[in-house]
Protein backbone atom coordinates (compact mmCIF):
# COMPACT_ATOMS: atom_id res chain seq x y z
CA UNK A 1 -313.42 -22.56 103.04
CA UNK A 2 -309.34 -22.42 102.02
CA UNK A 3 -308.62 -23.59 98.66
CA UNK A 4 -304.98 -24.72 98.26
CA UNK A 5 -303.55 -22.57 95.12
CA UNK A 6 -300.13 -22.48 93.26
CA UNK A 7 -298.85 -20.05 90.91
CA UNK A 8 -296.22 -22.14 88.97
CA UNK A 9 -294.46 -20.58 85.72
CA UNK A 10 -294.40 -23.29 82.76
CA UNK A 11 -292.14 -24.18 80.29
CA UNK A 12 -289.04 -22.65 81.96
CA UNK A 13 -286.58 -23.51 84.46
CA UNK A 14 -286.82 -19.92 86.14
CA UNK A 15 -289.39 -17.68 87.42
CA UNK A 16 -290.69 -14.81 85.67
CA UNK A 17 -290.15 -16.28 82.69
CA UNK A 18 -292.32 -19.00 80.68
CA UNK A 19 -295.77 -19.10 81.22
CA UNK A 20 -297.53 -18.67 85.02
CA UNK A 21 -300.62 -20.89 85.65
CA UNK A 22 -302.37 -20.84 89.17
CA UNK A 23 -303.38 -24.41 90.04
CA UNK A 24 -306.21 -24.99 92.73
CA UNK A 25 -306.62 -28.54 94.65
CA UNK A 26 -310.76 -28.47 95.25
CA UNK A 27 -312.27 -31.38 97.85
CA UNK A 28 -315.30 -31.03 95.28
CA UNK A 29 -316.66 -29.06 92.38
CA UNK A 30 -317.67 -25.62 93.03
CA UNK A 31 -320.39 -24.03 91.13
CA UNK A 32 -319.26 -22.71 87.86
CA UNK A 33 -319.73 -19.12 88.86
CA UNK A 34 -317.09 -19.51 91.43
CA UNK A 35 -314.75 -21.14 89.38
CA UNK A 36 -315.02 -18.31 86.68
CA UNK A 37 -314.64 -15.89 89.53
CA UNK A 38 -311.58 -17.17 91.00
CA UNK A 39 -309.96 -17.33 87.54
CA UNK A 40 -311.03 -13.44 87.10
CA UNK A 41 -309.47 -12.94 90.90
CA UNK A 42 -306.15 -14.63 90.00
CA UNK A 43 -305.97 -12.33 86.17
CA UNK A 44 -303.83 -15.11 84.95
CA UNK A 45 -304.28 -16.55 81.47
CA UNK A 46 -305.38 -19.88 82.86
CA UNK A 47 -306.29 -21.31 86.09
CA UNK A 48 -306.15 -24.84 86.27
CA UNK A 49 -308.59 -26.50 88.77
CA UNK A 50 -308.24 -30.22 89.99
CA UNK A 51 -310.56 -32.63 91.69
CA UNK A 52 -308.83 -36.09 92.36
CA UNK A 53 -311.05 -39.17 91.63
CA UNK A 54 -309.56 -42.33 92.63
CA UNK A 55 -305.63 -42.31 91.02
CA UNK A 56 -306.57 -39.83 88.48
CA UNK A 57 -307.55 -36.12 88.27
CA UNK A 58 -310.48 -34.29 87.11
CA UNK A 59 -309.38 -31.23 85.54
CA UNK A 60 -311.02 -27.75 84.07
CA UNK A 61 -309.07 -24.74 82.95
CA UNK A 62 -310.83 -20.98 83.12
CA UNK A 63 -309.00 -17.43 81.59
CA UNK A 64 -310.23 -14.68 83.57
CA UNK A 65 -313.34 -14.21 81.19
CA UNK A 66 -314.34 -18.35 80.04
CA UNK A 67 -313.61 -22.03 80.76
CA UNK A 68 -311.45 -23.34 77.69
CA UNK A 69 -311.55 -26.71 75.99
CA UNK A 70 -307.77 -27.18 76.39
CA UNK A 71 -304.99 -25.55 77.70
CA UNK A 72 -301.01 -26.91 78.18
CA UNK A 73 -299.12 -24.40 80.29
CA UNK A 74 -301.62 -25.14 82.80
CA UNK A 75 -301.59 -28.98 82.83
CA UNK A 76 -297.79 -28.83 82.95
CA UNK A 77 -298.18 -26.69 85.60
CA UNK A 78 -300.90 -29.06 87.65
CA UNK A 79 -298.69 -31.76 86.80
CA UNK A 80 -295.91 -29.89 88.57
CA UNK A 81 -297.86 -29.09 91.57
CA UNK A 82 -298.79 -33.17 91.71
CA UNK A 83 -295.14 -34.39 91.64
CA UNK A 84 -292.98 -32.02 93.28
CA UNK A 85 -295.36 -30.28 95.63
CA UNK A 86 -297.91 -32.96 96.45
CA UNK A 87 -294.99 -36.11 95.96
CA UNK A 88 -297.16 -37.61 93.48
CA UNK A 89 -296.29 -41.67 93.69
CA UNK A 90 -295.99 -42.39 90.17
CA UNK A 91 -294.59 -41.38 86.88
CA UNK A 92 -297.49 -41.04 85.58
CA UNK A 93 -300.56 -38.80 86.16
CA UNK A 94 -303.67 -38.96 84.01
CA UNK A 95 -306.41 -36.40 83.92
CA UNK A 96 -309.77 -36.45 83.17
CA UNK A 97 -310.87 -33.31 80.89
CA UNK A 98 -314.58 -32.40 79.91
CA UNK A 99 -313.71 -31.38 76.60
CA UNK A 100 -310.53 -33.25 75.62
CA UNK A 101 -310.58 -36.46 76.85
CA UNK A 102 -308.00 -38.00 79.01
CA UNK A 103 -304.65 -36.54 79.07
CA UNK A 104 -301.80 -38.24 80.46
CA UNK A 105 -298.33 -36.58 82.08
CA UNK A 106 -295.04 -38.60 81.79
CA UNK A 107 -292.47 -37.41 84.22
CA UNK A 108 -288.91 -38.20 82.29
CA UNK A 109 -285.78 -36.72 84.42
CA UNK A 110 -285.68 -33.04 84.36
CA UNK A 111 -289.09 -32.98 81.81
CA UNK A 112 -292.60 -33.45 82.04
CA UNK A 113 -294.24 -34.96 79.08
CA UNK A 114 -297.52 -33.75 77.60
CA UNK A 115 -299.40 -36.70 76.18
CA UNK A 116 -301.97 -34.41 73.81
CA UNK A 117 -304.58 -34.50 70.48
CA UNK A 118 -303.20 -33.27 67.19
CA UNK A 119 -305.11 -30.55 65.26
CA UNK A 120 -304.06 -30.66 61.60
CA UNK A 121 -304.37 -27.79 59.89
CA UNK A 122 -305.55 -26.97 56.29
CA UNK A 123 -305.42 -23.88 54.03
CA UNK A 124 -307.79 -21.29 54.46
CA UNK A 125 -308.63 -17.89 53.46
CA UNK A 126 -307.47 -15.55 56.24
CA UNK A 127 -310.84 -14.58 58.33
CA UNK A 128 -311.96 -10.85 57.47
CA UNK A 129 -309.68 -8.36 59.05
CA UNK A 130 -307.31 -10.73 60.39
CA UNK A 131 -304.15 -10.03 58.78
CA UNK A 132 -304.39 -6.06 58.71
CA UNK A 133 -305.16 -6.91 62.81
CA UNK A 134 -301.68 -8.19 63.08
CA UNK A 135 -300.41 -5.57 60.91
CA UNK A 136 -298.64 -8.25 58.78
CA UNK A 137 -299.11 -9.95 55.23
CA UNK A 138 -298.77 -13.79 54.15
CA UNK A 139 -299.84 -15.95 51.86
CA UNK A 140 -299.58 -18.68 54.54
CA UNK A 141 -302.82 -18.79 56.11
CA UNK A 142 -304.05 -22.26 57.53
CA UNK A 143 -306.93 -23.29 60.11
CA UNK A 144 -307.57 -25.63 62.87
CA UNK A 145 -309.81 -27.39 65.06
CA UNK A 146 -310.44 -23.79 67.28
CA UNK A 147 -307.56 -20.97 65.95
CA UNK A 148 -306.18 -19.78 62.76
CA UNK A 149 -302.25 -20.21 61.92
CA UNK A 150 -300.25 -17.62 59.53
CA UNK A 151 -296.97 -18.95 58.36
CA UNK A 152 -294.45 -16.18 58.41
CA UNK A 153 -290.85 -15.95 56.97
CA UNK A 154 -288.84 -16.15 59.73
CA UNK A 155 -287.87 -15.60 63.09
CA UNK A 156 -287.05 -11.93 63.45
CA UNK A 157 -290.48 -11.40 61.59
CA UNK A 158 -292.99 -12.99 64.72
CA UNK A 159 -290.82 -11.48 66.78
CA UNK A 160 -291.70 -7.96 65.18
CA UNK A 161 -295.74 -8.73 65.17
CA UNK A 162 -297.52 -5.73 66.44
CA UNK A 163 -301.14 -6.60 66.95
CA UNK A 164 -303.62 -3.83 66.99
CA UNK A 165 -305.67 -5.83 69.70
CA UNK A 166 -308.66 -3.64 69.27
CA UNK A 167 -309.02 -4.66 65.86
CA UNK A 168 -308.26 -8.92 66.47
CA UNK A 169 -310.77 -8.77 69.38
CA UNK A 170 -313.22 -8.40 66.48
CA UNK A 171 -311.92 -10.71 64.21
CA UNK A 172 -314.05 -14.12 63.57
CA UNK A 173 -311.10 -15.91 65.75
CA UNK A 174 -310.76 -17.08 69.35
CA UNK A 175 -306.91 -16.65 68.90
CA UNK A 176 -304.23 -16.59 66.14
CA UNK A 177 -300.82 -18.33 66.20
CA UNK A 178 -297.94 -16.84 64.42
CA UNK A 179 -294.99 -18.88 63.36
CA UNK A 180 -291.95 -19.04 61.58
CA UNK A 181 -288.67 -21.21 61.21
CA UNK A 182 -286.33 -20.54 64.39
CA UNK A 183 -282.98 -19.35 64.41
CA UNK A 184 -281.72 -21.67 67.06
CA UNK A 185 -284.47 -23.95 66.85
CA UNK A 186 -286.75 -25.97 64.88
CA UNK A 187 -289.94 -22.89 64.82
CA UNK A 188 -291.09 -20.27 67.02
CA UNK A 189 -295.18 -18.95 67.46
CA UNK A 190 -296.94 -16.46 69.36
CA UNK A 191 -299.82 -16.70 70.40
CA UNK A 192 -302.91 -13.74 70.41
CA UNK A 193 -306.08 -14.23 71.91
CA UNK A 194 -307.96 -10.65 73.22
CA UNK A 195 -311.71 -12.00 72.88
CA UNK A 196 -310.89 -14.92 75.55
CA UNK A 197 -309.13 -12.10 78.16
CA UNK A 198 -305.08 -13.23 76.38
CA UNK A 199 -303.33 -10.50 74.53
CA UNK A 200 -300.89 -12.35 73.88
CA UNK A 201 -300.04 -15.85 75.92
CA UNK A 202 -296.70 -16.70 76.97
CA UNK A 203 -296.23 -19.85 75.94
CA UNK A 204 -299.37 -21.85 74.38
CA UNK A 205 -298.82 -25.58 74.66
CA UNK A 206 -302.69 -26.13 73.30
CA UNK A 207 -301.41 -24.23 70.00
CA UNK A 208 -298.44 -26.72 69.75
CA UNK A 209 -301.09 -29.17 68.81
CA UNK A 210 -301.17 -27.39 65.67
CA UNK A 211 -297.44 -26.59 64.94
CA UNK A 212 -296.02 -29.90 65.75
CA UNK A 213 -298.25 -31.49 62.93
CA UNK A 214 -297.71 -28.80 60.37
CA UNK A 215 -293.80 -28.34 61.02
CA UNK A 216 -293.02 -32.19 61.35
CA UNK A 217 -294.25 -32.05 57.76
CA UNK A 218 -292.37 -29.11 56.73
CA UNK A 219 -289.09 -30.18 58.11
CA UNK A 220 -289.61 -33.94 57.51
CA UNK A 221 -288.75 -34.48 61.82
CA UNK A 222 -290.91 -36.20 63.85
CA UNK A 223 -288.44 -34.71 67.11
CA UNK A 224 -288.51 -31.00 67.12
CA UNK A 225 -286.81 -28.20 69.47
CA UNK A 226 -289.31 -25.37 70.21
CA UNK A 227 -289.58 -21.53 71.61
CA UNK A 228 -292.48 -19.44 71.96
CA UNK A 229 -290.93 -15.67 71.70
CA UNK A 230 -293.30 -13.54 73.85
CA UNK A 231 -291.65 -11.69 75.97
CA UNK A 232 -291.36 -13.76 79.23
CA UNK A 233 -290.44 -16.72 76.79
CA UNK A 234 -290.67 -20.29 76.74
CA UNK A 235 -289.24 -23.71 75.80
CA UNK A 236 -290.63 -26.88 74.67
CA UNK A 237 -289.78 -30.20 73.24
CA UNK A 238 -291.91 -31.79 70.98
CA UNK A 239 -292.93 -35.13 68.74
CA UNK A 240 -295.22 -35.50 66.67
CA UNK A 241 -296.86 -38.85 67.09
CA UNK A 242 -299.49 -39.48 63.93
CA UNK A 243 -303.12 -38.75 66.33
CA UNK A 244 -301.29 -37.47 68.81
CA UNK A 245 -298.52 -35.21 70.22
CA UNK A 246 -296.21 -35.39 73.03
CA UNK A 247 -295.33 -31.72 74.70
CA UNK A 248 -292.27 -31.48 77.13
CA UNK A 249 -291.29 -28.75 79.32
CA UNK A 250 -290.12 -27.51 82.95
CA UNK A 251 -291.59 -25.92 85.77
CA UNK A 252 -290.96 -23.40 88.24
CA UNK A 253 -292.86 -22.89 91.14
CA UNK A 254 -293.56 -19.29 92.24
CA UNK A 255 -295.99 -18.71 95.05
CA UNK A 256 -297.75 -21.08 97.56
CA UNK A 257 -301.02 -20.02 99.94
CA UNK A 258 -304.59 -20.69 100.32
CA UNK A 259 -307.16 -18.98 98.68
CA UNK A 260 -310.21 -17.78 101.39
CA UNK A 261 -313.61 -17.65 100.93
């Protein structure tokens, strides 16, 4: 059996940089074993995997080490694959998610646009051993529907986050997201998630379900100009939209083949 597969870097205009997702176009489901196993194969931080039923898309994401509930950089990436690679017909592609519902994609010019669920966040005592983790102190600690966020000063400081990733792997967290006002944009995050097989992501658009909420509030924008500052990077343009948010970002595409097995 040959599995079509793309490796497609998210949220940038140019390899290497952003994000990189492999997408794979299944005839069928595979057993879940296989699915985890190809994810572990690739060593990506997500694999998106896509089953088409009728115009719309079943779709799963896996990190080498568990399927997650909901992932961005990897449905902007599928959503790449659809329009530029497989000439998708439409402007439109919806997909069909276990754990998140239906998510649509919006292709608008040079942008794709994320159609996703906010996760407000509320204050909350920093889990045990969380902060000293990240070697970093706040008094800005809020949480959400799956990860933690802590509110830092400013740009230069996320940027100079340090994780001891020993110590957050056995933190009560699946992940953390660190943010701060940006210098030449609206806020900037990182991302750390060791106990799902991330150190650090990228570019997280499933965190940006969280920041858009929190900063639209803080900044009193609906319309706000984001960067994640790992070190590949990444851009995105976001709104927040009450119940939901909408997520834009470019593409790359890297690599092309057929997986065998």
């Amino acid at each position: 059996m040959k599995i079509p597969i793309y490796q497609v870097d998210a949220f940038t205009s140019e390899v290497f940089s952003g994000n990189p997702a492999a997408v794979c176009l299944l005839e069928r489901w595979l057993d879940d074993t296989q699915l985890q196993a190809i994810a572990e194969e690739n060593n990506l931080s997500e694999t998106a995997f896509l089953v088409q039923d009728g115009r719309d898309y079943e779709l799963r994401w896996f990190t080498p080490v568990t399927e997650v509930a909901l992932c961005g950089h990897a449905t902007l990436a599928s959503a790449f694959v659809l329009f530029v690679c497989r000439n998708w017909p439409v402007e439109v592609i919806r997909f069909k998610t276990r754990m998140s519902g239906e998510l649509a994609v919006t292709r608008r010019g040079g942008l794709m646009e994320m159609d996703f669920p906010a996760r407000p966040c509320r204050p909350q005592t920093p889990p045990a051993g969380l902060l000293g983790a990240l070697g970093i102190t706040s008094e800005k600690v809020f949480g959400s529907a799956e990860d933690p966020m802590v509110v830092l000063d400013g740009e230069r400081a996320v940027r100079e986050v340090q994780p001891d990733f020993g110590a957050l792997e056995r933190v009560d967290c699946r992940g953390v997201i660190v943010t701060a006002p940006g210098n030449r944009s609206d806020f900037v995050s990182r991302f750390f998630a060791p106990q799902v097989g991330i150190p650090e992501d990228p570019v997280t658009g499933s965190a940006h379900c969280v920041l858009i909420p929190y900063w639209a509030a803080i900044l009193d924008k609906d319309h706000l100009h984001a960067f994640q500052v790992s070190k590949r990077g990444g851009e995105l343009f976001c709104a927040n939209a009450g119940e939901r948010v909408r997520i834009s970002g470019k593409a790359a595409l890297y690599l092309e083949g057929a997986i065998t097995i």
